[in-house]
PDB file of N, CA and C in Angstrom:
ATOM      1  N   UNK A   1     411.217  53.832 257.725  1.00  0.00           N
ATOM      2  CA  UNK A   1     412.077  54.401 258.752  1.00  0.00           C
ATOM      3  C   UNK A   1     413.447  53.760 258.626  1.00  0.00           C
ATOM      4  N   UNK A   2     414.453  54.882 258.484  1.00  0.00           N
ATOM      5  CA  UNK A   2     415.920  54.160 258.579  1.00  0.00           C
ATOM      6  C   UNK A   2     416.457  53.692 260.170  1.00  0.00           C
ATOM      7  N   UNK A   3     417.992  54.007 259.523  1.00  0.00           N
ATOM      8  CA  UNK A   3     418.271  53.437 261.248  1.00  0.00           C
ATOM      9  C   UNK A   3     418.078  54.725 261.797  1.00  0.00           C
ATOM     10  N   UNK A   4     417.851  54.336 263.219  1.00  0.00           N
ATOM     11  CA  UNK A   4     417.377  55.112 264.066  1.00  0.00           C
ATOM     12  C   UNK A   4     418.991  55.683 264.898  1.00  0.00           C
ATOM     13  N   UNK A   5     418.885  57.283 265.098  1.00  0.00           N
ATOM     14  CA  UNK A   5     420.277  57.981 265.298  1.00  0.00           C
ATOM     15  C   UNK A   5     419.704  58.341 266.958  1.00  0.00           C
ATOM     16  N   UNK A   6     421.353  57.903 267.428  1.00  0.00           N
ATOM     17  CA  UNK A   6     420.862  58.438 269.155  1.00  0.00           C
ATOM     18  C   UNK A   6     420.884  60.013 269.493  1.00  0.00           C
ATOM     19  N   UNK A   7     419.837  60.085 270.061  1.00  0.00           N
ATOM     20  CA  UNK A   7     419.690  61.552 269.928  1.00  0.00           C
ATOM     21  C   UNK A   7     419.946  62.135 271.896  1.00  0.00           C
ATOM     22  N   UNK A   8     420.043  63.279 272.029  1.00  0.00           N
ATOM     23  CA  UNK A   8     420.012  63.710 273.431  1.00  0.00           C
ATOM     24  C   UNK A   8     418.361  63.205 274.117  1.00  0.00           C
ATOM     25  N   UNK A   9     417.578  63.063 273.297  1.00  0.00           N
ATOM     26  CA  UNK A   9     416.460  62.692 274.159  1.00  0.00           C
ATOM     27  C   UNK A   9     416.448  60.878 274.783  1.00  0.00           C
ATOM     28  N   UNK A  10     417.404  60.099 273.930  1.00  0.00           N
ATOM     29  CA  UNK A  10     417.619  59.104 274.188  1.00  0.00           C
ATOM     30  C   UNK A  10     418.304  58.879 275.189  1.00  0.00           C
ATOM     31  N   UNK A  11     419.271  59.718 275.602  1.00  0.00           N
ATOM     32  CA  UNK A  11     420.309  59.878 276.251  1.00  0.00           C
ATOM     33  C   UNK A  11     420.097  60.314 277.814  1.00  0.00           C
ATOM     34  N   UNK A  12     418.829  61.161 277.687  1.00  0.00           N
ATOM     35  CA  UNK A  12     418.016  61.516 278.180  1.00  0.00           C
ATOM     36  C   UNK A  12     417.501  60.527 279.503  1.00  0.00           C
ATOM     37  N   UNK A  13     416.373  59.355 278.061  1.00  0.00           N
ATOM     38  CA  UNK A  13     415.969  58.617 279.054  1.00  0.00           C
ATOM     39  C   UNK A  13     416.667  57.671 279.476  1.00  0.00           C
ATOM     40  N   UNK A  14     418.092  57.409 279.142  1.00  0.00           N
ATOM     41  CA  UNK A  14     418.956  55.968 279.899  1.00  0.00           C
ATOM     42  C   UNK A  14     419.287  56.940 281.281  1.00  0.00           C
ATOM     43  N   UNK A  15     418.900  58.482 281.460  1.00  0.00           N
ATOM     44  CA  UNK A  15     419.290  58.850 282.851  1.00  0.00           C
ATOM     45  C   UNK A  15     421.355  59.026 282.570  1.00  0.00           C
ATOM     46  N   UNK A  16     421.579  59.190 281.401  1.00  0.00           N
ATOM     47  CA  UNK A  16     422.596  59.006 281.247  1.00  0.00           C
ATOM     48  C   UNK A  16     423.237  60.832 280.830  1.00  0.00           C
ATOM     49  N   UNK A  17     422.601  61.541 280.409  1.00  0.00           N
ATOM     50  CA  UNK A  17     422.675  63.099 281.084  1.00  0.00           C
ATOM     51  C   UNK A  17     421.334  63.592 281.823  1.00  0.00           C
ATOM     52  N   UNK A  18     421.713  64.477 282.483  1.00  0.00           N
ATOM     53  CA  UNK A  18     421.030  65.716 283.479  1.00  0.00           C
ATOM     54  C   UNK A  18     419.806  66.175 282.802  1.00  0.00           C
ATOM     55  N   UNK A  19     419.071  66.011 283.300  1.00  0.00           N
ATOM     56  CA  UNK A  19     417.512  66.476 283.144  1.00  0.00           C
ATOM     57  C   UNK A  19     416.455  67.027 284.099  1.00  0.00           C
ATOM     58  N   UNK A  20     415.984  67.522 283.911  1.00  0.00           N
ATOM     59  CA  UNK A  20     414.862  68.379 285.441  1.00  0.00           C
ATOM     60  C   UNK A  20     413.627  67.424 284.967  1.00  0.00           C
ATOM     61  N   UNK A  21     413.726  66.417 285.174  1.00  0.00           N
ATOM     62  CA  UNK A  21     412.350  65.531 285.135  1.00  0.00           C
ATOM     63  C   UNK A  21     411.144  65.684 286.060  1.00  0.00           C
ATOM     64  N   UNK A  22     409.765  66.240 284.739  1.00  0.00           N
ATOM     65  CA  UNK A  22     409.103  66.594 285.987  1.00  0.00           C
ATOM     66  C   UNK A  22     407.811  65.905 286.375  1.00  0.00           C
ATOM     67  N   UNK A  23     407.775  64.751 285.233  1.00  0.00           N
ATOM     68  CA  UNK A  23     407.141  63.584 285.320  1.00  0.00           C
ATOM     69  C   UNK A  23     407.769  62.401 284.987  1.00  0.00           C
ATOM     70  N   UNK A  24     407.578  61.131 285.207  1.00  0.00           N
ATOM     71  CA  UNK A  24     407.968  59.854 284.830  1.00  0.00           C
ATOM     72  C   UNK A  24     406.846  58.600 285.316  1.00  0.00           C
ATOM     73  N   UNK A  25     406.402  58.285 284.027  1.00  0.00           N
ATOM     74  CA  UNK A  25     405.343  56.888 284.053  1.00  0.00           C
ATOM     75  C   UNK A  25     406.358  55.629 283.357  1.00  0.00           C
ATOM     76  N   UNK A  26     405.352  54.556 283.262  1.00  0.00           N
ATOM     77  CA  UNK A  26     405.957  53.534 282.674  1.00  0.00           C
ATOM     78  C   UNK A  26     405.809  53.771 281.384  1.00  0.00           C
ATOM     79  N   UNK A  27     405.227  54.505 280.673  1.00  0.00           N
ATOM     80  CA  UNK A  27     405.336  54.880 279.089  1.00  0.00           C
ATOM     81  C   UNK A  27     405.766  56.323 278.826  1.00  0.00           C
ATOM     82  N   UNK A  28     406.109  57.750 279.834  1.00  0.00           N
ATOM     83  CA  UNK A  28     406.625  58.556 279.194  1.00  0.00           C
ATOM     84  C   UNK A  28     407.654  59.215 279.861  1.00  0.00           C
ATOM     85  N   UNK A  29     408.206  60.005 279.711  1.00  0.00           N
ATOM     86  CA  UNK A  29     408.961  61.105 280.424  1.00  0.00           C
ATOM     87  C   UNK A  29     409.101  62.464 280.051  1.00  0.00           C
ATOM     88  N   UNK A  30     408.712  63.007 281.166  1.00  0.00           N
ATOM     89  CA  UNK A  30     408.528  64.766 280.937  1.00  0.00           C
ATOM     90  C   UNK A  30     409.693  65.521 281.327  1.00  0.00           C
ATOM     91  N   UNK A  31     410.159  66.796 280.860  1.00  0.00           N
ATOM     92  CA  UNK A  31     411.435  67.231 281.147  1.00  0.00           C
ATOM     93  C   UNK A  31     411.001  68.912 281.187  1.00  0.00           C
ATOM     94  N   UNK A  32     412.010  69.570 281.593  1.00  0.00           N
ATOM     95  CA  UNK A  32     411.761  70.765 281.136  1.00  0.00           C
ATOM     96  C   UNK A  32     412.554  71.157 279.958  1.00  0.00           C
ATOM     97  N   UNK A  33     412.201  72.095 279.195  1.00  0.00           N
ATOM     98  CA  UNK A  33     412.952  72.540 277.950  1.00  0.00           C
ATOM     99  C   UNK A  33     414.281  73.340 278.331  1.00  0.00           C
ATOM    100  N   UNK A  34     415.534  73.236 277.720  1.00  0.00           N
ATOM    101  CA  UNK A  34     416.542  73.620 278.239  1.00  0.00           C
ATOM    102  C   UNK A  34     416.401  75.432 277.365  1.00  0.00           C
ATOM    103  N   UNK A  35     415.397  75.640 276.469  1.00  0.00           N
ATOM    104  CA  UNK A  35     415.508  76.986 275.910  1.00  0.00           C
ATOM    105  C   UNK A  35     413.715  77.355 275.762  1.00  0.00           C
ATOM    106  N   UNK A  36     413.156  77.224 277.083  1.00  0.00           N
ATOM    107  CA  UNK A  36     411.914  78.053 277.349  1.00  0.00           C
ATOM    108  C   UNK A  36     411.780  78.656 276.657  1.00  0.00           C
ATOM    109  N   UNK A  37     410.203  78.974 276.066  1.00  0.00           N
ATOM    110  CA  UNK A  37     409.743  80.221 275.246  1.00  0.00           C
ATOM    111  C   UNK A  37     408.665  80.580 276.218  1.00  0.00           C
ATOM    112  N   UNK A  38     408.083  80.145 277.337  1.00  0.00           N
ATOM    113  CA  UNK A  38     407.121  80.529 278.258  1.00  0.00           C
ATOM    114  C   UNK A  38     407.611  79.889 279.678  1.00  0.00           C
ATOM    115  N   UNK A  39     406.637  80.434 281.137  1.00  0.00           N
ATOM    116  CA  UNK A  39     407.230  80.116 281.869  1.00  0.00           C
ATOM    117  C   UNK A  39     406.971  78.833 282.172  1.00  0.00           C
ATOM    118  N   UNK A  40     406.452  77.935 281.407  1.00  0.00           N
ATOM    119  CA  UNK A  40     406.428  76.556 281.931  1.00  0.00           C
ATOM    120  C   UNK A  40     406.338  76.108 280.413  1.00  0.00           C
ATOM    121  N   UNK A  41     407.652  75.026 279.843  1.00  0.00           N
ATOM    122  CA  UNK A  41     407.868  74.314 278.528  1.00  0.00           C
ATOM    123  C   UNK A  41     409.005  73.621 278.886  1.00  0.00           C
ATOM    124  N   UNK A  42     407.973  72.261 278.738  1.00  0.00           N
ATOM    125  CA  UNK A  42     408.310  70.684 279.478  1.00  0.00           C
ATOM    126  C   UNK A  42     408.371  70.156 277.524  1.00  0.00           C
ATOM    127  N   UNK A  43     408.805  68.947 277.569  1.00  0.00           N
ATOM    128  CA  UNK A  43     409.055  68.200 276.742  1.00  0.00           C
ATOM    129  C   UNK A  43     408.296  66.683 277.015  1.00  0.00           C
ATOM    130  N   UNK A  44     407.615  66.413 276.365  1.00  0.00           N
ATOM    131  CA  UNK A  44     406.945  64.765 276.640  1.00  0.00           C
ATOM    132  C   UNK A  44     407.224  63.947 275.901  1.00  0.00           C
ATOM    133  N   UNK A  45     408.015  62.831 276.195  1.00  0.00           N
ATOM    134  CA  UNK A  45     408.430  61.843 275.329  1.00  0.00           C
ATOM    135  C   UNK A  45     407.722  60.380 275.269  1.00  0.00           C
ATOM    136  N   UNK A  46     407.926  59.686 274.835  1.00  0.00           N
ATOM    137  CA  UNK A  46     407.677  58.629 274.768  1.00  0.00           C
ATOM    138  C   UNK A  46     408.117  57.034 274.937  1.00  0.00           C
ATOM    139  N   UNK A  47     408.218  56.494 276.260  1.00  0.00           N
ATOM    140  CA  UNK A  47     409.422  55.883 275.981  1.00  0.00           C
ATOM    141  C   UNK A  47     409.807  54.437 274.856  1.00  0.00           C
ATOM    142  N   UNK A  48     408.424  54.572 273.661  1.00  0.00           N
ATOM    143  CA  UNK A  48     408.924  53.923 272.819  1.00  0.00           C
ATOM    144  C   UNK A  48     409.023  54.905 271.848  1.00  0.00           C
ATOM    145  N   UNK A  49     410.243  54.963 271.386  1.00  0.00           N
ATOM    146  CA  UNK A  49     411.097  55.894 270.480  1.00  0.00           C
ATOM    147  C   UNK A  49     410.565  55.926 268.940  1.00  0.00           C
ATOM    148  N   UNK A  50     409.848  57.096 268.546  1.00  0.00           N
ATOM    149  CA  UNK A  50     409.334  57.242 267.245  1.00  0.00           C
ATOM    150  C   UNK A  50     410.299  58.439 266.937  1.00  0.00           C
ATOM    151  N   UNK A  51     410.912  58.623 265.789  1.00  0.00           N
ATOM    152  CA  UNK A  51     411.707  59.793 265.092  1.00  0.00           C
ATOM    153  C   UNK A  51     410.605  60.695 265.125  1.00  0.00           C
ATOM    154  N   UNK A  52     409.384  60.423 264.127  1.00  0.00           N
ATOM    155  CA  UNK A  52     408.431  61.554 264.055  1.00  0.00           C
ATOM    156  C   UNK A  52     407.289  61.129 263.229  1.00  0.00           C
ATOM    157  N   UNK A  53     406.326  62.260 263.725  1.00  0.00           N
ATOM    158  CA  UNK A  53     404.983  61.886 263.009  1.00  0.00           C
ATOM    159  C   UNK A  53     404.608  60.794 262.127  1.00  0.00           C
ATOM    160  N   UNK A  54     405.529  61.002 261.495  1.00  0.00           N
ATOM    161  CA  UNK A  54     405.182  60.192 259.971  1.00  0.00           C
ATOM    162  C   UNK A  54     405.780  58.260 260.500  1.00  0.00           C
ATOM    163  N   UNK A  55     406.451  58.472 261.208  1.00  0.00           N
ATOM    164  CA  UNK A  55     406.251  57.000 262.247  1.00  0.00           C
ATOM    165  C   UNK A  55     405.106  56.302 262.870  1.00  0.00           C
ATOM    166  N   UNK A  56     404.627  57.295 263.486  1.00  0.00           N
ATOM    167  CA  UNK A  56     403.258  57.297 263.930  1.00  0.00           C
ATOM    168  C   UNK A  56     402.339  55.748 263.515  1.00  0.00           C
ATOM    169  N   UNK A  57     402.240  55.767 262.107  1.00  0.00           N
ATOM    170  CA  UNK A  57     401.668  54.618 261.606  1.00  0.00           C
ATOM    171  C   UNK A  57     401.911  53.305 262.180  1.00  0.00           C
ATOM    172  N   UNK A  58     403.197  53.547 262.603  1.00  0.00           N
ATOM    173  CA  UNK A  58     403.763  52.049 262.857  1.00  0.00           C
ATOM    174  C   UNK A  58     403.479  51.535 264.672  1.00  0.00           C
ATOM    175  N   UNK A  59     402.593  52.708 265.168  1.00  0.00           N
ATOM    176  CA  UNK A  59     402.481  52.875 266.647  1.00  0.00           C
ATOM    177  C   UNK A  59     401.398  51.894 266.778  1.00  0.00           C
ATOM    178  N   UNK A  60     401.675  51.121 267.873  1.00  0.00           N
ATOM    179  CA  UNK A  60     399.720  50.373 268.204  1.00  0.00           C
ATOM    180  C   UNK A  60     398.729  51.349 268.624  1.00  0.00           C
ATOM    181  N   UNK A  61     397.627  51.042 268.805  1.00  0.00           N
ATOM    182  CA  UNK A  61     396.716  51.970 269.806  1.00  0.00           C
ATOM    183  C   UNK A  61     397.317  52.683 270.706  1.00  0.00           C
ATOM    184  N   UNK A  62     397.490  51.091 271.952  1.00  0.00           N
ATOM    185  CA  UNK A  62     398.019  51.356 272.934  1.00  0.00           C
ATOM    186  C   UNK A  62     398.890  52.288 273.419  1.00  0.00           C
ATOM    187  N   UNK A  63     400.156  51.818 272.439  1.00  0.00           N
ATOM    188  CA  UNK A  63     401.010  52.965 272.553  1.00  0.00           C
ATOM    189  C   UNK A  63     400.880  54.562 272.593  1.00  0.00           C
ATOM    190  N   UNK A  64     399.805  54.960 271.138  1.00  0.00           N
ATOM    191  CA  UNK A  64     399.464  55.874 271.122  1.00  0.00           C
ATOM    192  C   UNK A  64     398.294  56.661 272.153  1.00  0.00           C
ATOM    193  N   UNK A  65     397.304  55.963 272.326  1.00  0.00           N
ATOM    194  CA  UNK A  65     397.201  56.210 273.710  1.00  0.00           C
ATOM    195  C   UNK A  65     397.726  56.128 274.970  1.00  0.00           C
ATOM    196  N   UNK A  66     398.593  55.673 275.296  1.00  0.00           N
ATOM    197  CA  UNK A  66     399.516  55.907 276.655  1.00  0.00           C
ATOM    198  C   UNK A  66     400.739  57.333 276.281  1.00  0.00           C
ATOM    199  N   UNK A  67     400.896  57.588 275.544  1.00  0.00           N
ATOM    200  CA  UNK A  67     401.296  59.174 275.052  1.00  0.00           C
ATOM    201  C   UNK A  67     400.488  60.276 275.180  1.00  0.00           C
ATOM    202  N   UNK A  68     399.175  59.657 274.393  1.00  0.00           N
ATOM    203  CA  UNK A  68     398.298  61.238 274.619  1.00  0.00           C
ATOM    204  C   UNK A  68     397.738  61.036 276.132  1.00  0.00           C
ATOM    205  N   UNK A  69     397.370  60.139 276.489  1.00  0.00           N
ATOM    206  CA  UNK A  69     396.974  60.058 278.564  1.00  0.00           C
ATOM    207  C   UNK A  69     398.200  60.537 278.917  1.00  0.00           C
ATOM    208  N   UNK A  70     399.485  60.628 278.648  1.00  0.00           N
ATOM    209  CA  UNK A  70     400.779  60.431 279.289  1.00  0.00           C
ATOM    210  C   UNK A  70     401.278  62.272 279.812  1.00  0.00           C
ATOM    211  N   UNK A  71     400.372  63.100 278.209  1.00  0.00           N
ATOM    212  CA  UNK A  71     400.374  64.278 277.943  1.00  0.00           C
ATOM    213  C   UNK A  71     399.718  65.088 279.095  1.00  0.00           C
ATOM    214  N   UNK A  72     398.597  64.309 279.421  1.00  0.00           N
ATOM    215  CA  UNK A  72     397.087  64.559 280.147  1.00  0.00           C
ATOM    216  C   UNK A  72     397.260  64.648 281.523  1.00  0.00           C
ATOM    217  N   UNK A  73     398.271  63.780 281.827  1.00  0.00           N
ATOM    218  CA  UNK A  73     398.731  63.200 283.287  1.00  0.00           C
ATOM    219  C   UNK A  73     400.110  64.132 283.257  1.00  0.00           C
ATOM    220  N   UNK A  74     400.765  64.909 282.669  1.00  0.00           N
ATOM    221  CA  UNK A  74     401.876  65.821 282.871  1.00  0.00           C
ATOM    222  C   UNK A  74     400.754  67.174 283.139  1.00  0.00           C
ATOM    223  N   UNK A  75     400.205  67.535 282.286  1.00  0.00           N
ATOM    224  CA  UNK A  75     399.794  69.103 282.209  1.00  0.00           C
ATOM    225  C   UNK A  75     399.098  68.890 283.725  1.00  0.00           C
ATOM    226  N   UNK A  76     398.624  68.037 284.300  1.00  0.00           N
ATOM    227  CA  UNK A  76     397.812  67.500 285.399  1.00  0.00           C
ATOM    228  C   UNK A  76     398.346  68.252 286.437  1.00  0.00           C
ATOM    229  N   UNK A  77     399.734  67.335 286.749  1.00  0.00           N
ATOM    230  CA  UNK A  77     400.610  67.167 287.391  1.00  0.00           C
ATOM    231  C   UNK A  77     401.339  68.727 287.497  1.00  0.00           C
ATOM    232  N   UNK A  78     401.262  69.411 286.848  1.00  0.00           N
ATOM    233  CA  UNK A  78     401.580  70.740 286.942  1.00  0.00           C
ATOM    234  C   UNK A  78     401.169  71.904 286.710  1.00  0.00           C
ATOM    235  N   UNK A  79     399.698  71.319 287.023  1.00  0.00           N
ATOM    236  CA  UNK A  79     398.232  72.359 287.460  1.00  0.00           C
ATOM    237  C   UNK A  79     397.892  73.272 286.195  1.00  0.00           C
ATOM    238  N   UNK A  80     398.238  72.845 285.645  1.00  0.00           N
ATOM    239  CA  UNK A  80     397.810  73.411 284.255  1.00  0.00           C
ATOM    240  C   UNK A  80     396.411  73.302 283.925  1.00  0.00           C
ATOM    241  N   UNK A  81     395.499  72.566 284.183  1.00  0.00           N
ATOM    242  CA  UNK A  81     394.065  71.686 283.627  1.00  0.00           C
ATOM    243  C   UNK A  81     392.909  73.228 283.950  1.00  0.00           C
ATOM    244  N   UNK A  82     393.292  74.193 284.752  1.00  0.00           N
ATOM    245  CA  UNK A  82     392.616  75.083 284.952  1.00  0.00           C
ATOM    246  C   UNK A  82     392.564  76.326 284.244  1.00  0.00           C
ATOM    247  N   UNK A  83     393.659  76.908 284.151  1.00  0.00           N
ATOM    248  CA  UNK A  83     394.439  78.014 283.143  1.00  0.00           C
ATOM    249  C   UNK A  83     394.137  77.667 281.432  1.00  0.00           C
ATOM    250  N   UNK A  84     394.849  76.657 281.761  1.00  0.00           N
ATOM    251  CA  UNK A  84     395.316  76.045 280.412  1.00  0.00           C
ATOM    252  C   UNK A  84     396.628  75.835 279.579  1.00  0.00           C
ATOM    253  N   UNK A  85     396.643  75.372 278.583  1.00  0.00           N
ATOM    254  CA  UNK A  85     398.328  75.261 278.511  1.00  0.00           C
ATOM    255  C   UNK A  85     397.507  74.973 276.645  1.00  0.00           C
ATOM    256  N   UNK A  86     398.732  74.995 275.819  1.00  0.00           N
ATOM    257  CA  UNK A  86     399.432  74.179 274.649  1.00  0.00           C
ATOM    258  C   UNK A  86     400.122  73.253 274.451  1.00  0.00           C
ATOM    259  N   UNK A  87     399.849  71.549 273.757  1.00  0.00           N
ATOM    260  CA  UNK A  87     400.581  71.085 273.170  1.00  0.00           C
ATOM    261  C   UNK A  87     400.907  71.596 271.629  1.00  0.00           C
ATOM    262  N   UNK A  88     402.518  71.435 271.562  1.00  0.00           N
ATOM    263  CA  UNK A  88     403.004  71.371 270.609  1.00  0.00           C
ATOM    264  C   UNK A  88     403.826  70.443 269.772  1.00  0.00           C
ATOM    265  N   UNK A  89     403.347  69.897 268.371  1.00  0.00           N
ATOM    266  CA  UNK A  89     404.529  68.836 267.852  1.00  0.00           C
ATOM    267  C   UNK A  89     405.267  69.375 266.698  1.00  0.00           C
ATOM    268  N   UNK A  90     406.309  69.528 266.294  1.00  0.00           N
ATOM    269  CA  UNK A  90     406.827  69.926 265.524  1.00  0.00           C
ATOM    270  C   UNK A  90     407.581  68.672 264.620  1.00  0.00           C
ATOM    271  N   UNK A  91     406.699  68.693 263.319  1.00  0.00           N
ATOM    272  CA  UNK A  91     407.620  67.705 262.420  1.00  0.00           C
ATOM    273  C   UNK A  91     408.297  68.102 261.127  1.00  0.00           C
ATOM    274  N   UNK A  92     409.084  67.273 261.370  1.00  0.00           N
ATOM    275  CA  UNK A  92     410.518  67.810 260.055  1.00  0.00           C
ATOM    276  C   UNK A  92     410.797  69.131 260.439  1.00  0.00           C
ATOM    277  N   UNK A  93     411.829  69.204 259.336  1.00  0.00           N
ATOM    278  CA  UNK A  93     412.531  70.774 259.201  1.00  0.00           C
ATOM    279  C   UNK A  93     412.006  71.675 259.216  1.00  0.00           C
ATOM    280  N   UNK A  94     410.930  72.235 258.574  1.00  0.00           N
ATOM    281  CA  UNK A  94     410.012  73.356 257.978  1.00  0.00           C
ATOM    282  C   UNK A  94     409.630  73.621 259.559  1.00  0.00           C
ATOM    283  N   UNK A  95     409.360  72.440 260.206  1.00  0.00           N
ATOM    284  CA  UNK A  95     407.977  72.975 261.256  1.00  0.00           C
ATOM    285  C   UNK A  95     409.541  72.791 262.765  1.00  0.00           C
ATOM    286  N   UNK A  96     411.092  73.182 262.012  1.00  0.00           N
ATOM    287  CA  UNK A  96     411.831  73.178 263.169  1.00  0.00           C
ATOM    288  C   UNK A  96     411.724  72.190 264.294  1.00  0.00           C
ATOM    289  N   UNK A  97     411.810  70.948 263.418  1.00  0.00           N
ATOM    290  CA  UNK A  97     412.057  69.911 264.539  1.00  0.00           C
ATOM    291  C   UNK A  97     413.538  69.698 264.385  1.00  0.00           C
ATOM    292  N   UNK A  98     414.383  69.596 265.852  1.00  0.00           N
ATOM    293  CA  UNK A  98     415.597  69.577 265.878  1.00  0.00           C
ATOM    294  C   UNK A  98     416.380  68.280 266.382  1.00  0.00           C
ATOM    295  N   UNK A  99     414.969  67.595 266.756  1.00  0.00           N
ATOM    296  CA  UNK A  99     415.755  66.185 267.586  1.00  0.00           C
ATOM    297  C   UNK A  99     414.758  65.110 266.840  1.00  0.00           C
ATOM    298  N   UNK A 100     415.321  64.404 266.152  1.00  0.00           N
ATOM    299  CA  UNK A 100     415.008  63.245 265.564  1.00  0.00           C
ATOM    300  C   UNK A 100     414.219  61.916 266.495  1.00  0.00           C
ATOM    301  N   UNK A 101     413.677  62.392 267.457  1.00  0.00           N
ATOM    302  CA  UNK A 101     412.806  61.710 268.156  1.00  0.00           C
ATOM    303  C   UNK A 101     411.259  62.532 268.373  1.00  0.00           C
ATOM    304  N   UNK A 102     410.625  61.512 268.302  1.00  0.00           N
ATOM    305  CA  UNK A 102     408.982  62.351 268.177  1.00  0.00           C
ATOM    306  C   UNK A 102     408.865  62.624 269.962  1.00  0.00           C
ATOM    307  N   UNK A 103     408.780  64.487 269.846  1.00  0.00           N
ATOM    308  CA  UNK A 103     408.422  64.767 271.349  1.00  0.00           C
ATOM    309  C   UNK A 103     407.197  65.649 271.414  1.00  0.00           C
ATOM    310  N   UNK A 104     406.263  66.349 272.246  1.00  0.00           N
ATOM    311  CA  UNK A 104     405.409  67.069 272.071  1.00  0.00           C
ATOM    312  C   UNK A 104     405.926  68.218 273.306  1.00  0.00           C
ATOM    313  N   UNK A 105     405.857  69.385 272.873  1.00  0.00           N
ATOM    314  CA  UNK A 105     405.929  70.742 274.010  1.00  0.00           C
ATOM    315  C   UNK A 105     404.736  70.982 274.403  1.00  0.00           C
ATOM    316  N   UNK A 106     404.643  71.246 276.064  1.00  0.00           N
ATOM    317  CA  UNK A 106     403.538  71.412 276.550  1.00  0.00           C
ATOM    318  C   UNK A 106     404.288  73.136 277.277  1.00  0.00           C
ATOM    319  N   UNK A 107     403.440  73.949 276.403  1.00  0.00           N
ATOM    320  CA  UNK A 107     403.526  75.161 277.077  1.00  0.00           C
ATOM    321  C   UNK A 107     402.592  75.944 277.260  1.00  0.00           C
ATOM    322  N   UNK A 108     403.133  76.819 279.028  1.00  0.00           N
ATOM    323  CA  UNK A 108     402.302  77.636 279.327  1.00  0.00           C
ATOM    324  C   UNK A 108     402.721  77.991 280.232  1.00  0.00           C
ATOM    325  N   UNK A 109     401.148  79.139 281.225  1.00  0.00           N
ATOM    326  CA  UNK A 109     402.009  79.911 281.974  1.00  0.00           C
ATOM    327  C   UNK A 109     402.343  81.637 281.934  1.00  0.00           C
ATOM    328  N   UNK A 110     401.477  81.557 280.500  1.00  0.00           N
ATOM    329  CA  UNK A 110     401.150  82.814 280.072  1.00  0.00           C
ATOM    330  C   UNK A 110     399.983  82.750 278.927  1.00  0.00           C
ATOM    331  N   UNK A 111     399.711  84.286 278.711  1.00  0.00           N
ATOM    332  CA  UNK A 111     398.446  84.168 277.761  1.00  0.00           C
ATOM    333  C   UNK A 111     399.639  83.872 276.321  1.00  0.00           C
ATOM    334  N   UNK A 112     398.919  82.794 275.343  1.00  0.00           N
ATOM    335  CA  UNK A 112     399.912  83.152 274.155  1.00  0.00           C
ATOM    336  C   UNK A 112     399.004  83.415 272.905  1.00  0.00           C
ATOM    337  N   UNK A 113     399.539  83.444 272.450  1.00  0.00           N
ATOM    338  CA  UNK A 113     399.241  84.267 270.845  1.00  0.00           C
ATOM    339  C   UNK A 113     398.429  83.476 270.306  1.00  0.00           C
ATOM    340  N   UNK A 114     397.773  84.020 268.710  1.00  0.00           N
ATOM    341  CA  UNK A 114     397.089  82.816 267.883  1.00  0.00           C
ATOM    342  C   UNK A 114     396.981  84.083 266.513  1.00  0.00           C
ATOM    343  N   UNK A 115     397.740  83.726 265.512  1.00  0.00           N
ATOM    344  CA  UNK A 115     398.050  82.245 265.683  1.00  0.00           C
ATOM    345  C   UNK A 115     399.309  82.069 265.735  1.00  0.00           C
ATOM    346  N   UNK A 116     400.001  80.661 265.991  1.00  0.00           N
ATOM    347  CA  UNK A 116     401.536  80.408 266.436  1.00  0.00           C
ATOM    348  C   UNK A 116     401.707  80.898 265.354  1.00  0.00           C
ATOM    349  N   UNK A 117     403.720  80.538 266.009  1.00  0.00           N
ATOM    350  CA  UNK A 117     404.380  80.386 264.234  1.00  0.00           C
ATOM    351  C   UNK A 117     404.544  82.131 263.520  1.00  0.00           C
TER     352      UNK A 117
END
C-alpha cells in the first residue's frame, strides 16, 4: 500500500463536509449515497481507513469483524433485516470503484435484479 490520498470519505468522517449520517459506532459510519440507484443506498465505512480489498490482509480480526457487525447493525437500524437489502463492494476500476477508500453499499428498498452489473 502506497501513501494513502485524502479522499471525500475521509473528509467525511473528520465531520469536515455535510453528510446525512444515518449510523455512527465507534468503528463505522453510515451515510447516504449522494447518487442513489435504489430507494435506500447508504455507504458503510470504516473508521480505520483501508483503500481497498486487497488491503484487507493487513486488517486484524477485530477490525474486520467490527465492519461486517458494523454492516449488520446499519441494515438493522433501518429495518431492512425483514425485506432484505444488498451489500455491495466494489474494487478497483473494472468493478467502478471511485473513492480510494474501502466502503461497502448497502442497498435496498426495492426488488433488484440478478444478476448485478
Amino acid at each position: 500500500m502506497g501513501a494513502q490520498v485524502d479522499t471525500i470519505f475521509d473528509k467525511i468522517l473528520r465531520k469536515e463536509i455535510p453528510a446525512h449520517i444515518v449510523f455512527e459506532n465507534e468503528q463505522v459510519l453510515a451515510f447516504n449515497d449522494i447518487n442513489p440507484v435504489a430507494p435506500v443506498h447508504v455507504l458503510v465505512i470504516s473508521k480505520v481507513k483501508r483503500e481497498s480489498l486487497r488491503d484487507i490482509k493487513q486488517a486484524s480480526d477485530s477490525e474486520l469483524s467490527a465492519f461486517m457487525r458494523g454492516l449488520s447493525e446499519v441494515a438493522s437500524s433501518l429495518g431492512l433485516d425483514k425485506k432484505g437489502y444488498r451489500v455491495v463492494i466494489n474494487n478497483g476500476p473494472d468493478a467502478q470503484q471511485s473513492v480510494a477508500y474501502l466502503h461497502a453499499h448497502i442497498i435496498a428498498g426495492k426488488q433488484l435484479g440478478w444478476p448485478p452489473g
